[in-house]
Protein backbone atom coordinates (compact mmCIF):
# COMPACT_ATOMS: atom_id res chain seq x y z
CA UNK A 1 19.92 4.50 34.01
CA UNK A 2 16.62 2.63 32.51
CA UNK A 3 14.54 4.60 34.74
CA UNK A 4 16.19 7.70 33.58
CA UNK A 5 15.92 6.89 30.24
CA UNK A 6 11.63 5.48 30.52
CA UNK A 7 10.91 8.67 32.69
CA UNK A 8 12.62 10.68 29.36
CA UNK A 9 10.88 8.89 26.45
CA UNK A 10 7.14 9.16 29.23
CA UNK A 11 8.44 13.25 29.28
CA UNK A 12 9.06 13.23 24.92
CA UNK A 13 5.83 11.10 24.09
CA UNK A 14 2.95 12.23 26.76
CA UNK A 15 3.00 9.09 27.97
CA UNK A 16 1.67 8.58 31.68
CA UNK A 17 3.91 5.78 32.78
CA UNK A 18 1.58 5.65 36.08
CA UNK A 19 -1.48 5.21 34.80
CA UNK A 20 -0.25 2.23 32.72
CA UNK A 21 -2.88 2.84 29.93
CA UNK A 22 -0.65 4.19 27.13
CA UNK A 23 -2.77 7.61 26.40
CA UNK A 24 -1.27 10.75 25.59
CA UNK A 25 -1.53 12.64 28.14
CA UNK A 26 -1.53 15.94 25.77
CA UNK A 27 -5.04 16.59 24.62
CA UNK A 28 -3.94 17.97 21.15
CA UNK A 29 -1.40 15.61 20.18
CA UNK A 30 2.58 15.86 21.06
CA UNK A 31 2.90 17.04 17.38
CA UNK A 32 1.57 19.98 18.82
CA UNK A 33 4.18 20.62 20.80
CA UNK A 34 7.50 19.43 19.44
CA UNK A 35 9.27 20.82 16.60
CA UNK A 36 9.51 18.97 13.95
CA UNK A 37 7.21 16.32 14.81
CA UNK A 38 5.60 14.00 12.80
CA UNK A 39 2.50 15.40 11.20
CA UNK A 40 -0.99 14.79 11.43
CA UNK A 41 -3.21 13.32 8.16
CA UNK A 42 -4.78 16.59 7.91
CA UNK A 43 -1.41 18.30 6.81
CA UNK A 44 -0.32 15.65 4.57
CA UNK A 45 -1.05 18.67 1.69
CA UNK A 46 1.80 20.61 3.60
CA UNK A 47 4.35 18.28 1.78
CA UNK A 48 3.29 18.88 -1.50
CA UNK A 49 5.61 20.44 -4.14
CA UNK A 50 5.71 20.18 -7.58
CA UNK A 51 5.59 16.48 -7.65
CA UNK A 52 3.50 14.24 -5.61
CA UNK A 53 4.74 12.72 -2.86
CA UNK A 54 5.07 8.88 -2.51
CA UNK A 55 2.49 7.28 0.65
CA UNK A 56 3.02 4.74 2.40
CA UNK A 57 1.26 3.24 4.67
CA UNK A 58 2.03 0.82 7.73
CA UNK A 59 -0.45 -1.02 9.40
CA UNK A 60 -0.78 -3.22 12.22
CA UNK A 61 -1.52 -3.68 15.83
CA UNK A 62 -0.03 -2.83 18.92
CA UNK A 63 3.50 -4.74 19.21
CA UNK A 64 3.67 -5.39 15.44
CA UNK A 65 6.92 -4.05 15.00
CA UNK A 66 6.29 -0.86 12.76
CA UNK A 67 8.14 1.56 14.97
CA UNK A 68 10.81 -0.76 15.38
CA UNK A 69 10.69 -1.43 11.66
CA UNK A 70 10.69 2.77 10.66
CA UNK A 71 13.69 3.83 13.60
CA UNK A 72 15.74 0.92 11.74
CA UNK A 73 15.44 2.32 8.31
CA UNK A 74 15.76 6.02 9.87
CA UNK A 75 19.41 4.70 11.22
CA UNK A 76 20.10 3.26 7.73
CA UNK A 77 19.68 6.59 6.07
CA UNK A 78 21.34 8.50 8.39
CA UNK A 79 24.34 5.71 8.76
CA UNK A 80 25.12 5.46 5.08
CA UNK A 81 26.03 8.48 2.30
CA UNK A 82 23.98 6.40 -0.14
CA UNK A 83 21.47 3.60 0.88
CA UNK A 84 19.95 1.22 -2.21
CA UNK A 85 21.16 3.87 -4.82
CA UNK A 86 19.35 7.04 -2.57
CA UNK A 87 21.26 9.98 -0.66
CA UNK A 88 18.59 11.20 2.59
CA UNK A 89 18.96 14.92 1.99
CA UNK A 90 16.47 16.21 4.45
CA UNK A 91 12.89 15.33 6.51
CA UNK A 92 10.43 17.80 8.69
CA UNK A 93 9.96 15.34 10.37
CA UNK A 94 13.48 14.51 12.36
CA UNK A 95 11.77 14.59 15.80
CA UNK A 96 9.20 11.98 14.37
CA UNK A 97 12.33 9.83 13.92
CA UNK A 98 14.14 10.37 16.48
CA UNK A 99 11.90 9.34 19.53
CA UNK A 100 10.60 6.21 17.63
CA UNK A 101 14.47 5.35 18.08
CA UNK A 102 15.31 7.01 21.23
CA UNK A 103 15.45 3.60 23.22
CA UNK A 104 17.15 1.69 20.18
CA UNK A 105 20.03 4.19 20.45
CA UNK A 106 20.55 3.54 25.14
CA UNK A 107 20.28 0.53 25.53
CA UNK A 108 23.05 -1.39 26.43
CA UNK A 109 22.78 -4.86 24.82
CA UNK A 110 22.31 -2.28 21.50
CA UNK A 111 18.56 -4.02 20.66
CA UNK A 112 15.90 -2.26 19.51
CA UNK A 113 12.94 -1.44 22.43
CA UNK A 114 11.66 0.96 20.96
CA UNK A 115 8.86 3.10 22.48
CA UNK A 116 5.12 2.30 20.56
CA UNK A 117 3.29 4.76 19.57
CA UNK A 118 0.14 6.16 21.70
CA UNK A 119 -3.10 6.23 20.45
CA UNK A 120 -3.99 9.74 18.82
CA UNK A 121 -0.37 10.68 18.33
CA UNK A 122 0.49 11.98 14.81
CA UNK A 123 1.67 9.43 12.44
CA UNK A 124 3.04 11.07 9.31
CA UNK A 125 6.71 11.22 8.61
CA UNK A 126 8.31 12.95 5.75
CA UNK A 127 11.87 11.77 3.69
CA UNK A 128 13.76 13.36 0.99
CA UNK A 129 16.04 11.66 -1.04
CA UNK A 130 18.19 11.68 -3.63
CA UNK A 131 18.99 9.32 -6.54
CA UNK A 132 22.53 8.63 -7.97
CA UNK A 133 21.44 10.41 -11.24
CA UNK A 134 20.20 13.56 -8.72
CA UNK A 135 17.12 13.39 -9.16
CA UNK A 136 14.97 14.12 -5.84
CA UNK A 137 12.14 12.14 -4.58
CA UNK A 138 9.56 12.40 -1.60
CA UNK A 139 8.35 9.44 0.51
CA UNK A 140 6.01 9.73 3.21
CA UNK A 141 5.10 6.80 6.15
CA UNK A 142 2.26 7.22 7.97
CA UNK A 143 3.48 5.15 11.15
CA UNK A 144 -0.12 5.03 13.30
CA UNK A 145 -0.61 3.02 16.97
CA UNK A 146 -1.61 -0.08 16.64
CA UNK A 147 -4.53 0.65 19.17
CA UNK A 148 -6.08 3.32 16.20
CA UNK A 149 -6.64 0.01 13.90
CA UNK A 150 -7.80 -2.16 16.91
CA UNK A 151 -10.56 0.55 16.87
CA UNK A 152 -11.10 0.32 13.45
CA UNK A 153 -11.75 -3.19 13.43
CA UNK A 154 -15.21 -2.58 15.35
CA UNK A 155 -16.18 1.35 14.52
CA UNK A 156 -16.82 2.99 10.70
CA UNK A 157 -16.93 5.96 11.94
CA UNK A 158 -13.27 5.90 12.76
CA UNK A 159 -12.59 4.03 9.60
CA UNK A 160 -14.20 6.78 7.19
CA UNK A 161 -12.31 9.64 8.40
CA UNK A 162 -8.62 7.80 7.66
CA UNK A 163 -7.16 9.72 4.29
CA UNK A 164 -4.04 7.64 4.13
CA UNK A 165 -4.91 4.01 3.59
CA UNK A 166 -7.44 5.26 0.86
CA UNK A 167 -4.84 6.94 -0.92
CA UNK A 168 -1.31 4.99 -0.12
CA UNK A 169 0.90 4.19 -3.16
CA UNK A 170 2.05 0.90 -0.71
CA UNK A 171 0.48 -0.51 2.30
CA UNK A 172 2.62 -2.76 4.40
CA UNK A 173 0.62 -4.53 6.54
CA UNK A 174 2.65 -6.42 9.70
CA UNK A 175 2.20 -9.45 11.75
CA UNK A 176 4.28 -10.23 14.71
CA UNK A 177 5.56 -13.77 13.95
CA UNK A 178 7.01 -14.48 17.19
CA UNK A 179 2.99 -14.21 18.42
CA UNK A 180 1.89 -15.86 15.16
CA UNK A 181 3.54 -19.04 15.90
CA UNK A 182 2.33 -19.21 19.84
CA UNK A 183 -0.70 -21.49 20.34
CA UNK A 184 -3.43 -21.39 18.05
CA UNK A 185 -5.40 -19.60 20.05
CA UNK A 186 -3.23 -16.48 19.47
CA UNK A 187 -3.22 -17.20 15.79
CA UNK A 188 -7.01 -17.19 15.65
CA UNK A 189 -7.11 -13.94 17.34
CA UNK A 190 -4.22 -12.38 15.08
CA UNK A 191 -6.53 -13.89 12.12
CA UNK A 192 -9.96 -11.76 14.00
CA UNK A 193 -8.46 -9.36 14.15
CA UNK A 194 -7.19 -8.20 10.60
CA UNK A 195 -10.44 -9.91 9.18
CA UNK A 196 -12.14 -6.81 11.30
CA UNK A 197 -10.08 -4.49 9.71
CA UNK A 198 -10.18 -5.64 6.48
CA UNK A 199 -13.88 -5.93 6.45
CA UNK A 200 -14.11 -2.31 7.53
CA UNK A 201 -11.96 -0.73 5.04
CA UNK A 202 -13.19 -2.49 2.01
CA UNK A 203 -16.87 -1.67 3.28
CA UNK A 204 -15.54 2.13 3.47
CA UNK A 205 -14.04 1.55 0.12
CA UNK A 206 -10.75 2.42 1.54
CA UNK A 207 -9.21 -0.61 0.21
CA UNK A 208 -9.65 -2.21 -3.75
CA UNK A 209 -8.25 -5.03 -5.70
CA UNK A 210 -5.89 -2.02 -7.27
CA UNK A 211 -4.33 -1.26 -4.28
CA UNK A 212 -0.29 -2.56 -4.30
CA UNK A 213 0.28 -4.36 -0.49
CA UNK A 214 2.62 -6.61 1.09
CA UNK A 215 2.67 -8.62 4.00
CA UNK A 216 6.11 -8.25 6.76
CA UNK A 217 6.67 -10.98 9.73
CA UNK A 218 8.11 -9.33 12.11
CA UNK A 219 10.70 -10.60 14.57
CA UNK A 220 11.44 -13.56 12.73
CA UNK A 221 15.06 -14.36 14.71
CA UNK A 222 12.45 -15.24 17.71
CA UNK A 223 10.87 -18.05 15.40
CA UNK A 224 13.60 -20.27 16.16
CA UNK A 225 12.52 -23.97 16.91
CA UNK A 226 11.47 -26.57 14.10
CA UNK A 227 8.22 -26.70 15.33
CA UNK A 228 7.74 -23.09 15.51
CA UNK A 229 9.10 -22.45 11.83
CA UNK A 230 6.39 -25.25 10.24
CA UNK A 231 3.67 -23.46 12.27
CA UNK A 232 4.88 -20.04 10.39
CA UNK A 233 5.04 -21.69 7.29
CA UNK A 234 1.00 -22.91 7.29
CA UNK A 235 -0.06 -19.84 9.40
CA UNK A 236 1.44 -17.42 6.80
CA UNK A 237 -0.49 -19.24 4.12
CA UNK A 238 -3.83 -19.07 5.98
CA UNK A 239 -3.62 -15.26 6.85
CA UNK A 240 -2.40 -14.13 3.48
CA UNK A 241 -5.73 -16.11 2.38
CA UNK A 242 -7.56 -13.62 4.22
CA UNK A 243 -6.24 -11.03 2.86
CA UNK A 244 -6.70 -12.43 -0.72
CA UNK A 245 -10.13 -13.00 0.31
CA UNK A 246 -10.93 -9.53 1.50
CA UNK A 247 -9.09 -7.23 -0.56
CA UNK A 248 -9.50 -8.81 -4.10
CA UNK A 249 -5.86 -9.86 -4.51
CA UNK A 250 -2.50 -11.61 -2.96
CA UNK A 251 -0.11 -9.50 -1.82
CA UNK A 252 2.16 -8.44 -4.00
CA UNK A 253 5.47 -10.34 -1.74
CA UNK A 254 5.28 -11.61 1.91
CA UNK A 255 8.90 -10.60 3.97
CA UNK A 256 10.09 -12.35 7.00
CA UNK A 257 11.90 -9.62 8.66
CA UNK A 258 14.50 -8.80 11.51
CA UNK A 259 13.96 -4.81 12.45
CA UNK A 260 17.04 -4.87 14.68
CA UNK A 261 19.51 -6.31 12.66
CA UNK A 262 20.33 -3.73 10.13
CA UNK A 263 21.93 -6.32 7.60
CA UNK A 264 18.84 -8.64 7.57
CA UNK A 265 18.64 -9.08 3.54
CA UNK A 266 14.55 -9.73 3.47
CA UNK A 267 14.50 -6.19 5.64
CA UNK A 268 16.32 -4.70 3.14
CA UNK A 269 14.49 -5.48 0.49
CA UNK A 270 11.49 -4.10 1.94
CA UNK A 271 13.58 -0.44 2.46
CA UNK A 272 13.94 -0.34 -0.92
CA UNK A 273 10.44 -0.80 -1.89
CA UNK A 274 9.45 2.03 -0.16
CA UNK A 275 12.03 4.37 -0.54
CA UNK A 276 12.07 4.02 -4.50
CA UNK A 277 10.54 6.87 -6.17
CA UNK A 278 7.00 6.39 -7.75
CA UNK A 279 6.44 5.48 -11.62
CA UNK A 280 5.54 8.49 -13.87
CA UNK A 281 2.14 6.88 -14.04
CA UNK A 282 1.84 6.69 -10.06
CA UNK A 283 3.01 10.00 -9.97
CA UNK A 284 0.23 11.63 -11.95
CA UNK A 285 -2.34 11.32 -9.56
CA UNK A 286 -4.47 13.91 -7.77
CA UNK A 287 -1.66 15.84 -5.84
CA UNK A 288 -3.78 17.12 -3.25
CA UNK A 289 -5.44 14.12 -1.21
CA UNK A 290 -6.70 16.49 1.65
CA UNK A 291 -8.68 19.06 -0.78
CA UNK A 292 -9.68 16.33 -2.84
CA UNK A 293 -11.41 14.58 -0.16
CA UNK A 294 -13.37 17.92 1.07
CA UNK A 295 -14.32 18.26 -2.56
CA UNK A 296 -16.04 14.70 -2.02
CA UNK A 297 -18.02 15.41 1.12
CA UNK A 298 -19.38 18.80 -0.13
């Protein structure tokens, strides 16, 4: 039955489970091909209506957790008539959704494995909700591999061309704690790694002091020990540093988060961060991010 079920998820994602490298194997992106797919960034005006969408953005490297994090709160939605005071009333992006939680949903011991994304797969999901007082709202995640910001952490060229981070209402930026709290030779290189990144947006000017972030830990129920807990407790402090460092300002709240337990109250309490609608003052700016940024580079 697992072999069934990989040789399924290498068939939905364009995965070549042979080759062992991760690509997809579909030159122009499985969005391409698959109905109601996520999208790509240059369609993120295709979800425009009369109000502007809320963006959100989630970044971090390969086996972060985002995936994980985005099938859980997909499941949430779908689970419950009326999650955090919001109804989900519809997505175009269900197929998006559904394969990031494909694995979550067969495997036997019911814990999440979900299948990562692939480097140059399409990243943006769409959500519409619905408020107790009926008013409707639009949220949209742009869930990207972790191997896209690996490259960004050494190229501007890939950096400059990224519309989302530049204009996210939220970025939620993870770090696998389970890693975090290894030796500190793993920490260091978790620490590299986002000092890359963050180096290379801010010198894009993708990133201000304006910009509203917060830091998730990821798979926190594997940070279990004593020893491994006081290690979290001074790493956390040192990379949120960095980030204070590089990006003008501490994040606005740092979550220690269980994806695969859909109770987890810290987990929660990111959901509904994200899923509540923007401010009237958020939502006044430029609607159209893609035209705007032609506009710029005329």
């Amino acid at each position: 039955m697992g072999e069934q079920v990989e040789d399924i998820i290498n068939i939905i994602t364009g995965t070549d489970s042979t080759s062992g490298t991760g690509t997809n194997t579909n030159a122009n992106g499985i969005g391409q091909l698959l109905f109601c797919d996520a999208r790509s960034q240059s369609e993120l005006n295709d979800f425009i209506d009369s109000e502007r969408p809320k963006l959100v953005a989630l970044v971090g490297f390969a086996n972060y957790g985002k995936s994980t994090f985005i099938g859980t709160l997909y499941e949430l939605l779908i689970q419950n008539l009326n999650y955090s005071g919001y109804s989900f009333v519809d997505s175009d992006t269900y197929v998006g959704f559904e394969r990031r939680v494909f694995l979550r949903r067969n495997n036997d011991e019911d814990t999440s494995d979900t299948k990562r994304n692939v480097l140059g797969e399409n990243d943006i999901l769409n959500l519409m909700l619905r408020s107790n007082e009926g008013k409707f709202h639009q949220v949209l995640l742009s869930d990207r591999s972790g191997e896209t910001y690996l490259k960004y952490t050494s190229s501007d060229d890939e950096v400059k061309d990224d519309l989302v981070i530049e204009n996210a209402d939220l970025l939620v930026f993870f770090v696998d704690a389970e890693a975090d709290t290894q030796n500190l030779a793993v920490h260091n290189l978790i620490v590299e790694k986002y000092e890359g990144l963050l180096t290379r947006l801010k010198a894009q000017h993708k990133i201000t002091a304006s910009v509203s972030y917060i830091m998730v830990f990821t798979k926190i129920d594997k940070v279990v020990s004593d020893e491994r807990r006081e290690k979290l407790t001074d790493r956390k402090k040192k990379l949120s540093a960095i980030f204070t460092e590089n990006i003008g300002k501490e994040p606005d709240q740092i979550y220690e988060v269980n994806s695969t337990d859909l109770n987890h109250d810290a987990l929660n309490q990111v959901f509904e961060k994200i899923i509540s609608p923007l401010t009237s003052v958020e939502a006044a700016k430029e609607l159209d991010w893609v035209r705007m940024e032609i506009e710029k580079q005329k």
